[in-house]
N, C-alpha and C. Protein backbone atom coordinates (compact mmCIF):
# COMPACT_ATOMS: atom_id res chain seq x y z
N UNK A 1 -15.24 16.55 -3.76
CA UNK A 1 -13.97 16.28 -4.41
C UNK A 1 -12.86 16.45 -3.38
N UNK A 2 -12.21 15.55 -3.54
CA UNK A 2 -10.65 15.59 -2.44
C UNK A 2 -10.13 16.67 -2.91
N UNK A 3 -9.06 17.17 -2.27
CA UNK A 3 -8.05 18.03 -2.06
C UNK A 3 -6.90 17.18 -2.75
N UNK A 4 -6.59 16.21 -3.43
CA UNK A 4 -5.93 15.39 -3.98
C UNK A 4 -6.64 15.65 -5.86
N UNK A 5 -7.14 14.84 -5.57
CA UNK A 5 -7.90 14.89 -7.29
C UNK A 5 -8.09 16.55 -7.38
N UNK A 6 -8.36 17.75 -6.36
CA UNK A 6 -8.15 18.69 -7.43
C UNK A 6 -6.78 19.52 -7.54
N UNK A 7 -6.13 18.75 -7.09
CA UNK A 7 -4.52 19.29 -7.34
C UNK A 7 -4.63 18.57 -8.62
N UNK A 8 -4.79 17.22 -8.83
CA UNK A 8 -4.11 16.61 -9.85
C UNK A 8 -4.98 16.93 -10.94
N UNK A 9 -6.14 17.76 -11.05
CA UNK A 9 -6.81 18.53 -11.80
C UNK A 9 -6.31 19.48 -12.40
N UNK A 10 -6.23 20.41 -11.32
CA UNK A 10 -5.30 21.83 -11.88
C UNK A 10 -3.91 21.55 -12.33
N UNK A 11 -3.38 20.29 -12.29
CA UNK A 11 -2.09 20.02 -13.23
C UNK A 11 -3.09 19.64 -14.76
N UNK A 12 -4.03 19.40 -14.70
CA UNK A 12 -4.41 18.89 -16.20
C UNK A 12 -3.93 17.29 -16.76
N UNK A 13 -4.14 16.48 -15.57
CA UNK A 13 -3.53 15.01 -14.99
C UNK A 13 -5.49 14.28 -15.08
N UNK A 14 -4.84 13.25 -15.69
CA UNK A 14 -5.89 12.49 -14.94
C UNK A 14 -5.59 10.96 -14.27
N UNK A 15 -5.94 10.44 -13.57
CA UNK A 15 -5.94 8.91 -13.43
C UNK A 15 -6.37 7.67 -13.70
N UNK A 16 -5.71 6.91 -14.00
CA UNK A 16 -5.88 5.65 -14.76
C UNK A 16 -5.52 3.91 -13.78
N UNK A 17 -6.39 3.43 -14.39
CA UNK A 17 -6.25 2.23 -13.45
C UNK A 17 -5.03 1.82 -14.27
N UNK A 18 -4.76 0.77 -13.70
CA UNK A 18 -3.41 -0.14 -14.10
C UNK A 18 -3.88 -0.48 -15.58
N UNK A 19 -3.33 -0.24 -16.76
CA UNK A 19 -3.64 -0.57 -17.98
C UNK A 19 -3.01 -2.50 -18.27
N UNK A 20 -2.45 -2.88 -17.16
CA UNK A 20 -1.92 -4.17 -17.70
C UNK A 20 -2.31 -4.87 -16.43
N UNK A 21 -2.76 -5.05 -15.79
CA UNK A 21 -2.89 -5.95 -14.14
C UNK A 21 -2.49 -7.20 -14.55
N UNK A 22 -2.19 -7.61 -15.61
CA UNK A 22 -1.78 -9.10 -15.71
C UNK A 22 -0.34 -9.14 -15.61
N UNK A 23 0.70 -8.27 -15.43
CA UNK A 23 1.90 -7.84 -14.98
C UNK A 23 2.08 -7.80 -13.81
N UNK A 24 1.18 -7.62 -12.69
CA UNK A 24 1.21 -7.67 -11.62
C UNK A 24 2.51 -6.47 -11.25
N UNK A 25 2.52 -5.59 -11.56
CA UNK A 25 3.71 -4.42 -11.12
C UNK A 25 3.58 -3.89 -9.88
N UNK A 26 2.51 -3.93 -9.45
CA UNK A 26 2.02 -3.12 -7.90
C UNK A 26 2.97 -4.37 -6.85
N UNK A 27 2.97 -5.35 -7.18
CA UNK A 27 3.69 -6.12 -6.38
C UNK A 27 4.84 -6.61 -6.52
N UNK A 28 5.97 -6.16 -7.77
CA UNK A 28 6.84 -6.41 -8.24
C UNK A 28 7.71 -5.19 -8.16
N UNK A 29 6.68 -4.14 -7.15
CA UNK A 29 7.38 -2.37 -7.15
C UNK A 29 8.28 -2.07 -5.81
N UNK A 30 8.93 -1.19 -5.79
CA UNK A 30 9.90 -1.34 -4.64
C UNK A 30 8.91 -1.00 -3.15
N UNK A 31 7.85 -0.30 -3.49
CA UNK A 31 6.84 -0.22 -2.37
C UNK A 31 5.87 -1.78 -2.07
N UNK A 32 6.03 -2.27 -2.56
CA UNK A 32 5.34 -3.46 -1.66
C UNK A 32 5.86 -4.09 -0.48
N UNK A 33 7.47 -3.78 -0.54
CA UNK A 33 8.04 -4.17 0.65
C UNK A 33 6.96 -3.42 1.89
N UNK A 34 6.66 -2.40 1.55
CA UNK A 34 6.14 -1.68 2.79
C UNK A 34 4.44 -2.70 3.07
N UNK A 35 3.98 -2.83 2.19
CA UNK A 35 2.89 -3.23 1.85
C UNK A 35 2.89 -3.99 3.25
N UNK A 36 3.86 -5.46 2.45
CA UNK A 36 4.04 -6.77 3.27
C UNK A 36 4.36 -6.52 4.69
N UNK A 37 4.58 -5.51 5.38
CA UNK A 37 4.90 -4.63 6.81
C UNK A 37 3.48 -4.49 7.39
N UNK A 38 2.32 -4.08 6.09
CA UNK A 38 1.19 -3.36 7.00
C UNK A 38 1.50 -2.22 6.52
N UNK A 39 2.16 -1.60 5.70
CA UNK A 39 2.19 -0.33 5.89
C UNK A 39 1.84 0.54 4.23
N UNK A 40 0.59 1.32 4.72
CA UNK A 40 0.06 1.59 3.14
C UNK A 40 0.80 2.29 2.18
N UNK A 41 0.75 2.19 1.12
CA UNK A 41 1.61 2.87 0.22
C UNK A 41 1.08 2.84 -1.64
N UNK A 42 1.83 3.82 -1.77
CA UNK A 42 1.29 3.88 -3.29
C UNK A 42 1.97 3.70 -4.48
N UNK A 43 1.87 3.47 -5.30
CA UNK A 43 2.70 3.22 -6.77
C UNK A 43 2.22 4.54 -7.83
N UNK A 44 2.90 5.33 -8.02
CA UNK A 44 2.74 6.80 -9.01
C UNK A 44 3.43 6.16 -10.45
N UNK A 45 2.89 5.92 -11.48
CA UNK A 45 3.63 5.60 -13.02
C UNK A 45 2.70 6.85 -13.94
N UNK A 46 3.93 7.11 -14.76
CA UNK A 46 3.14 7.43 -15.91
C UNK A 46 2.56 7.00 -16.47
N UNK A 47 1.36 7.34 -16.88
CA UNK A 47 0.60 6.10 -17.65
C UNK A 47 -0.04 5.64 -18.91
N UNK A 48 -0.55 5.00 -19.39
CA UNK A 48 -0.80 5.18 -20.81
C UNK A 48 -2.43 4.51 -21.21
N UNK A 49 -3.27 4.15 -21.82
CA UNK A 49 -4.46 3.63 -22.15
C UNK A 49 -4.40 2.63 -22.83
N UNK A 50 -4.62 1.30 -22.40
CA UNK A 50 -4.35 0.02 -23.12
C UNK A 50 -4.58 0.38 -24.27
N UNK A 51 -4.02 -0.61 -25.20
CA UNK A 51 -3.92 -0.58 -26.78
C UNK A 51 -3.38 0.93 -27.24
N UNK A 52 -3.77 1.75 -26.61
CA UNK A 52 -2.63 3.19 -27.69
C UNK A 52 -1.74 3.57 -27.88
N UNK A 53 -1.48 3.98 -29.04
CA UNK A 53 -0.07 4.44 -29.42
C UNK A 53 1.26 4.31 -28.10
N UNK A 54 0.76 4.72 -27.18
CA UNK A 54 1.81 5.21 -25.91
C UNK A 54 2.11 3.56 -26.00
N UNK A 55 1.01 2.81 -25.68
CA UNK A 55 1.05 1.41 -24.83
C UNK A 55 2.33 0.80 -25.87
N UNK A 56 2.04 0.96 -26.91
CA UNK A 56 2.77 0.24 -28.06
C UNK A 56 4.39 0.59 -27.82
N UNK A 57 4.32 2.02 -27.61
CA UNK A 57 5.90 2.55 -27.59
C UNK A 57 6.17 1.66 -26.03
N UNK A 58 5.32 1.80 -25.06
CA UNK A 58 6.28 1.26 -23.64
C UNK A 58 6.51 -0.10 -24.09
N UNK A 59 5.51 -0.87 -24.53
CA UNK A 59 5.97 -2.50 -24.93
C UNK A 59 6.83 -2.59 -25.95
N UNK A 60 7.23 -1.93 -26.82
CA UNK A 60 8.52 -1.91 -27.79
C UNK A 60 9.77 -1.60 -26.54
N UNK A 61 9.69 -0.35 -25.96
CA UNK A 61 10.62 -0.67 -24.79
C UNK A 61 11.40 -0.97 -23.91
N UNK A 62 10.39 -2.06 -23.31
CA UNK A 62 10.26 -2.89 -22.86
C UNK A 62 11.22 -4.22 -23.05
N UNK A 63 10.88 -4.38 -24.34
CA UNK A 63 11.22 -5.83 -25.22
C UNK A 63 12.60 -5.30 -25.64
N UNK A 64 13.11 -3.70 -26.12
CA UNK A 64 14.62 -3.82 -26.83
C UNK A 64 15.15 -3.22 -25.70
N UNK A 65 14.64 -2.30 -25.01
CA UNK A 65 16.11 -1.43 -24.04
C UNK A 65 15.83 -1.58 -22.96
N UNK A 66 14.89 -1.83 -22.32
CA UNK A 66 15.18 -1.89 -20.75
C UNK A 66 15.87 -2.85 -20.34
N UNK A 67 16.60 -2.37 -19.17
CA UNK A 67 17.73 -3.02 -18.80
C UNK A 67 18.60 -3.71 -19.79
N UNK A 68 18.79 -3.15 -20.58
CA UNK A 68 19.51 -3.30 -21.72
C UNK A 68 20.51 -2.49 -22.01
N UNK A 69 22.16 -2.47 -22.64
CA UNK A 69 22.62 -1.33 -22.86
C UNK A 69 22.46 -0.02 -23.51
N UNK A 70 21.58 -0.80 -24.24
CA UNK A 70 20.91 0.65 -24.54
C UNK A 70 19.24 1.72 -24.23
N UNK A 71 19.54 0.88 -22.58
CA UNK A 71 18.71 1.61 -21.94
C UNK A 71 20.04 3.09 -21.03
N UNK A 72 20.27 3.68 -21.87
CA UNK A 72 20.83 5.04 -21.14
C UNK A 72 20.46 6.53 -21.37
N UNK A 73 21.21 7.42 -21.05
CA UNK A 73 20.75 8.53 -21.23
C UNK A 73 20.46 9.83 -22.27
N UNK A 74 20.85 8.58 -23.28
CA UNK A 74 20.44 9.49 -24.68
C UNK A 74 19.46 8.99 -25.57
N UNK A 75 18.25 8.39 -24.62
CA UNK A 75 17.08 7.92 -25.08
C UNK A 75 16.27 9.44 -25.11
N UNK A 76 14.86 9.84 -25.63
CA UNK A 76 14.57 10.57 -25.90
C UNK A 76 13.66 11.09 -24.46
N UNK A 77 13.76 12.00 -24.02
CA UNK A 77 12.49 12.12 -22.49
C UNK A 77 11.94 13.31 -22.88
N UNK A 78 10.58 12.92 -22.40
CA UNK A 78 9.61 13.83 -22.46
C UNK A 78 9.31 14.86 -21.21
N UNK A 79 10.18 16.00 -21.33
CA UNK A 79 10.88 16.19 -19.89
C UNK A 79 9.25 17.42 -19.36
N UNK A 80 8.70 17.73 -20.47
CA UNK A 80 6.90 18.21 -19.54
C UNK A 80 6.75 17.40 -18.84
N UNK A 81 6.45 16.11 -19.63
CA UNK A 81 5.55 14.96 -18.59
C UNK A 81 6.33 14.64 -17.28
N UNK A 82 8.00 14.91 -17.61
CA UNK A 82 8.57 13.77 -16.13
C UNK A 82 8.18 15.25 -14.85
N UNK A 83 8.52 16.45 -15.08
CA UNK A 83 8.19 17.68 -14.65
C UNK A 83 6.55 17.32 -14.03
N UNK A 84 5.90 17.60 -14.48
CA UNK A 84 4.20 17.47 -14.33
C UNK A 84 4.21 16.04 -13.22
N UNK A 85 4.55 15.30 -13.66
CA UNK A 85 4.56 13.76 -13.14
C UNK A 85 5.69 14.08 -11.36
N UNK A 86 6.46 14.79 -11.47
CA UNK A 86 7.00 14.90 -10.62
C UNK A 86 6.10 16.00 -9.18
N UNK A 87 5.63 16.98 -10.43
CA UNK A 87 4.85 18.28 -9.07
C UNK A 87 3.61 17.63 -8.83
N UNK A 88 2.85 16.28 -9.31
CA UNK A 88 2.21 15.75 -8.85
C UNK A 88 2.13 15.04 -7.28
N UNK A 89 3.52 14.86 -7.93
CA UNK A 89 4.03 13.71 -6.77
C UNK A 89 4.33 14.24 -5.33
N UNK A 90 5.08 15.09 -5.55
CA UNK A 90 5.24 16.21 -4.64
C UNK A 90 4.09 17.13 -3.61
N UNK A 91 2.44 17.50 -4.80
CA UNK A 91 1.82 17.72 -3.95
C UNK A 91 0.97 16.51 -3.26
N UNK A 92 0.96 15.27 -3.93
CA UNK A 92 0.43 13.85 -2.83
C UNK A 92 0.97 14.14 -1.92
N UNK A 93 2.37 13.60 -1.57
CA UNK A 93 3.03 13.47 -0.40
C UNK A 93 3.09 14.55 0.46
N UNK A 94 3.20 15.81 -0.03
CA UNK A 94 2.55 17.14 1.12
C UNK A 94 0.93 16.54 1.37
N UNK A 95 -0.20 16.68 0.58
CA UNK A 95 -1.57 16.17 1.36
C UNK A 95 -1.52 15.26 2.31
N UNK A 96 -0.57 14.17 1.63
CA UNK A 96 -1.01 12.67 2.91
C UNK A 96 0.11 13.55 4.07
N UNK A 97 0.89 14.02 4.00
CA UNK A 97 2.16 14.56 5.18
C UNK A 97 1.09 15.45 6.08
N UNK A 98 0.60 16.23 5.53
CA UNK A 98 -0.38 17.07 6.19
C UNK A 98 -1.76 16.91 6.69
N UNK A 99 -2.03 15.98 6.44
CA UNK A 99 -3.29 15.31 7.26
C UNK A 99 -3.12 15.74 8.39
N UNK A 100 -4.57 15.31 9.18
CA UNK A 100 -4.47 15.50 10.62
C UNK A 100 -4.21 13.66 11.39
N UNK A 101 -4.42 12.85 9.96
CA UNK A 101 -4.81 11.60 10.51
C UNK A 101 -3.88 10.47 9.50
N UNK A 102 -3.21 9.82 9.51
CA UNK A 102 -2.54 9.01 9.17
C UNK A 102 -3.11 8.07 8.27
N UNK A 103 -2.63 7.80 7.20
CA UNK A 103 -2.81 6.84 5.86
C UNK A 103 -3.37 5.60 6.69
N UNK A 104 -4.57 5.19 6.13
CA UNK A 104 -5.09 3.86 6.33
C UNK A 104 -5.74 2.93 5.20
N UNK A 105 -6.12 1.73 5.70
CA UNK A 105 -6.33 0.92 4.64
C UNK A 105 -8.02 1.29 4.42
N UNK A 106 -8.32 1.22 2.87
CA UNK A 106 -9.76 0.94 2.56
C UNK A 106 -10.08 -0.18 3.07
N UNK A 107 -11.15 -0.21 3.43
CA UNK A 107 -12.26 -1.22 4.11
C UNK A 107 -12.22 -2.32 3.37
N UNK A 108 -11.99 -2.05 2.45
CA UNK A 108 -12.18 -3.19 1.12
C UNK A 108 -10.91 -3.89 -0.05
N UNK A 109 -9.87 -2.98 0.57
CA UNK A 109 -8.30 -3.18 0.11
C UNK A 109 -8.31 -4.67 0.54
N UNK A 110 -8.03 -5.64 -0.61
CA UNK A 110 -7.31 -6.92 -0.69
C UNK A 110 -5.81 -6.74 -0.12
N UNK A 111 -4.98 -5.32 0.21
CA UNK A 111 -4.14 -5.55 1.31
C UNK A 111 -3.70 -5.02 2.43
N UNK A 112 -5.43 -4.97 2.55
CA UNK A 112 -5.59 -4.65 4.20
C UNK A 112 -5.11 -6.18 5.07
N UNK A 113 -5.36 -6.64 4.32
CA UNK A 113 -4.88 -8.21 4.98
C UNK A 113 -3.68 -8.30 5.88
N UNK A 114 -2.41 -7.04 5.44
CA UNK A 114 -1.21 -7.22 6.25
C UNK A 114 -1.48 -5.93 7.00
N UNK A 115 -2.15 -5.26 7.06
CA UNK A 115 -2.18 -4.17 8.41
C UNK A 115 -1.92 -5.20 9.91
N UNK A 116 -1.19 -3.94 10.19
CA UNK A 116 -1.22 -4.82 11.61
C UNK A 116 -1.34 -3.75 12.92
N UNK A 117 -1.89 -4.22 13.81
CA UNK A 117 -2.48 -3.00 15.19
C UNK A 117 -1.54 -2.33 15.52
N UNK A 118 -2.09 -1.17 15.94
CA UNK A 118 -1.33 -0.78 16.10
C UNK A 118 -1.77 0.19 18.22
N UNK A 119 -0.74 0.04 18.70
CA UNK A 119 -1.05 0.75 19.98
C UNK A 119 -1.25 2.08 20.33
């Protein structure tokens, strides 16, 4: 077991593939710019399990307030999860910071394609 998955263990976190890939969000996210560089990177969302309850509330969402005026700050937040979701985040970026060896592409990453050599 990584040193990753059991941090995000002992938060009581688990991980989920993309519940919608037909949205294509991994490439519509402000990190793909890096992507298209060669340069690896990750997308962290809260997440939810196709079809459940959650999924239903983000696609209601979705459809009335985002980017909408009444997407502001007296919507309701679930301030455990943004907390939890945040010390997650926090211990990733210390693991990958602390490596001895620098973020690379899987062997098998469809975007390993834009790595580029490096000297």
């Amino acid at each position: 077991m990584t040193t990753c998955v059991a941090r995000r263990r002992s938060l009581g976190l688990r991980t989920l593939g993309d519940p919608e890939p037909l949205r294509n969000a991994f490439i519509r996210s402000d990190q793909y710019s890096f992507i298209r560089e060669g340069i690896p990177a990750i997308s962290l969302k809260v997440g939810f399990d196709a079809g459940s309850p959650e999924h239903e509330i983000v696609k209601k969402f979705r459809a009335e307030r985002y980017h909408a005026p009444s997407d502001d700050l007296l919507q309701p937040v679930d301030r455990q999860s943004a907390e939890d979701f945040n010390r997650l985040y926090i211990r990733l970026v210390e693991a990958v910071a602390d490596r001895p060896t620098r973020p690379m592409w899987n062997a098998n990453s469809f975007f390993k394609r834009f790595a580029k050599l490096t000297t």
